[in-house]
Protein backbone atom coordinates (compact mmCIF):
# COMPACT_ATOMS: atom_id res chain seq x y z
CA UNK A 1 158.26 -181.91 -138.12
CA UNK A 2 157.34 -184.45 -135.41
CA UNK A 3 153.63 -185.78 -135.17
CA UNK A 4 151.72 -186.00 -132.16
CA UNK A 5 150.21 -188.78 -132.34
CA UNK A 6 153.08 -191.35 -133.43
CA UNK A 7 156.69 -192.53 -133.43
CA UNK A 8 158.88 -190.32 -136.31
CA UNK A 9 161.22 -193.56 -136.07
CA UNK A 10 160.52 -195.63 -139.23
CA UNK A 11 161.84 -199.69 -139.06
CA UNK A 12 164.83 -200.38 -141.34
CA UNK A 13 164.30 -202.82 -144.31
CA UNK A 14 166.64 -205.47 -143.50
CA UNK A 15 167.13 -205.54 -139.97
CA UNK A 16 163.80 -203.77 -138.51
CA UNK A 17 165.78 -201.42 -136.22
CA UNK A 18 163.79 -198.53 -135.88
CA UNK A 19 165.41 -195.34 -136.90
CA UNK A 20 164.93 -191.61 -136.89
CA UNK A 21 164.92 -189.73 -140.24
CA UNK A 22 164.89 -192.62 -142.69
CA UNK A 23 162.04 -193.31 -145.47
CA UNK A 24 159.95 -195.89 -145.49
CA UNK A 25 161.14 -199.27 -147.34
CA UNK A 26 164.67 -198.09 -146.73
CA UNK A 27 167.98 -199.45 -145.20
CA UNK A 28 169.50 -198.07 -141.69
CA UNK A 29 173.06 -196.40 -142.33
CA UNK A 30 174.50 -199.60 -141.16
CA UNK A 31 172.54 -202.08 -143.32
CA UNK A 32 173.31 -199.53 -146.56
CA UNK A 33 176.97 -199.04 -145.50
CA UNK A 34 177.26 -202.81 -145.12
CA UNK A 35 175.73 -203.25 -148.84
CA UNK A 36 177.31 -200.69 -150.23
CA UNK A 37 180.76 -202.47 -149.39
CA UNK A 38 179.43 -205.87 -150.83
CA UNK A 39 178.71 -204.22 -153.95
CA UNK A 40 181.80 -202.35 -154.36
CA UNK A 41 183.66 -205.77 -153.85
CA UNK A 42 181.79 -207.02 -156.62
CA UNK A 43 182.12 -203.66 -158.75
CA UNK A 44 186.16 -204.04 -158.13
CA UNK A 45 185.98 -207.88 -158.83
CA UNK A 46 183.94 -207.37 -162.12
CA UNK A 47 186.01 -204.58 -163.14
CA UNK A 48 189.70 -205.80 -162.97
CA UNK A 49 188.43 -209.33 -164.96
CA UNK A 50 187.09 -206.06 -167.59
CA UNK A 51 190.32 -204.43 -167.35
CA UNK A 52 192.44 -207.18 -167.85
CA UNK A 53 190.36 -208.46 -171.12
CA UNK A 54 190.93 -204.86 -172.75
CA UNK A 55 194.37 -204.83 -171.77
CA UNK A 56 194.83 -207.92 -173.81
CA UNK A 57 192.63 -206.57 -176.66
CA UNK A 58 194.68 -203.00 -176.83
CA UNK A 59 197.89 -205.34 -176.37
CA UNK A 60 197.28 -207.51 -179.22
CA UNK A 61 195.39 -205.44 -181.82
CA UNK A 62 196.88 -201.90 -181.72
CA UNK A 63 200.09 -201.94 -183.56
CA UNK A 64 203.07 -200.71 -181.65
CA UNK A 65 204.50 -198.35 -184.40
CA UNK A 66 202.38 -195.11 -183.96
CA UNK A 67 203.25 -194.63 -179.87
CA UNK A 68 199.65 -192.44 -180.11
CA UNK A 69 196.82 -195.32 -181.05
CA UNK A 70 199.28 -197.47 -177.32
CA UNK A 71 198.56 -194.17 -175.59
CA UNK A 72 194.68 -194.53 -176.49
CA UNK A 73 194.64 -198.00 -175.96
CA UNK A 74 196.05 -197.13 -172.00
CA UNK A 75 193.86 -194.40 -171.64
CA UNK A 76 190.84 -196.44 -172.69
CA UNK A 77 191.90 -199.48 -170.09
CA UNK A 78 192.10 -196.81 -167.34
CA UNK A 79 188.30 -195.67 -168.58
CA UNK A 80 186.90 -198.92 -168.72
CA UNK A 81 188.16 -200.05 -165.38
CA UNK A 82 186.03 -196.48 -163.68
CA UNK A 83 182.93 -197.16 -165.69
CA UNK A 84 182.57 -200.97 -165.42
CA UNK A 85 182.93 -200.42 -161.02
CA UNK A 86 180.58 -197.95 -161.25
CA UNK A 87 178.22 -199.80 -163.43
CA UNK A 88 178.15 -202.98 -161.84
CA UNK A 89 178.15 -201.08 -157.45
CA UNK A 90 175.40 -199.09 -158.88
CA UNK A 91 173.30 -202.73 -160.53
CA UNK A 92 174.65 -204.72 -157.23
CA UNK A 93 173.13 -202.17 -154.99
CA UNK A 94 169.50 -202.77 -156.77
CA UNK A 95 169.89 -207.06 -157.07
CA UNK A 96 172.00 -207.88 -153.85
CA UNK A 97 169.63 -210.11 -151.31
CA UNK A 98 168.58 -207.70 -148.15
């Protein structure tokens, strides 16, 4: 619903474009698409050092014999690799400098 009296466009956060359809105290598209691939550099960054550290856990302390407890170990690297990115995107997004 437009107002009569004022301008529906609202500036953007971090560049002060003025937008239609936005909140107040909130990025543009552009602005939130541009941090939003910042932090998923980071997410991947963080995550593959994660990855890489369980790998070498599940390599060197589940025994080989019993193929099942490997299998786990795999599945679990896969796992931590998702939930790391989306843990650290998700905290980037709130700390990164607008």
């Amino acid at each position: 619903m437009r107002l009569s009296g004022g301008s529906p466009d609202v500036p953007c956060l971090t560049c002060g474009k003025r937008v239609y359809g936005i909140a107040w105290g909130t990025d543009c598209p552009d602005c939130r698409a541009i941090r939003e691939a910042r932090a998923n550099q980071i997410g991947g960054r963080v995550a593959l050092v994660a990855t890489v550290c369980m790998g070498l856990y599940v390599w060197f302390q589940v025994p080989p014999e019993p193929a099942l407890g490997r299998i786990y170990g795999a599945i679990a690297v896969l796992v931590t690799y998702v939930v790391v990115r989306r843990i650290v995107s998700r905290t980037a997004m709130e700390y990164l400098p607008r």
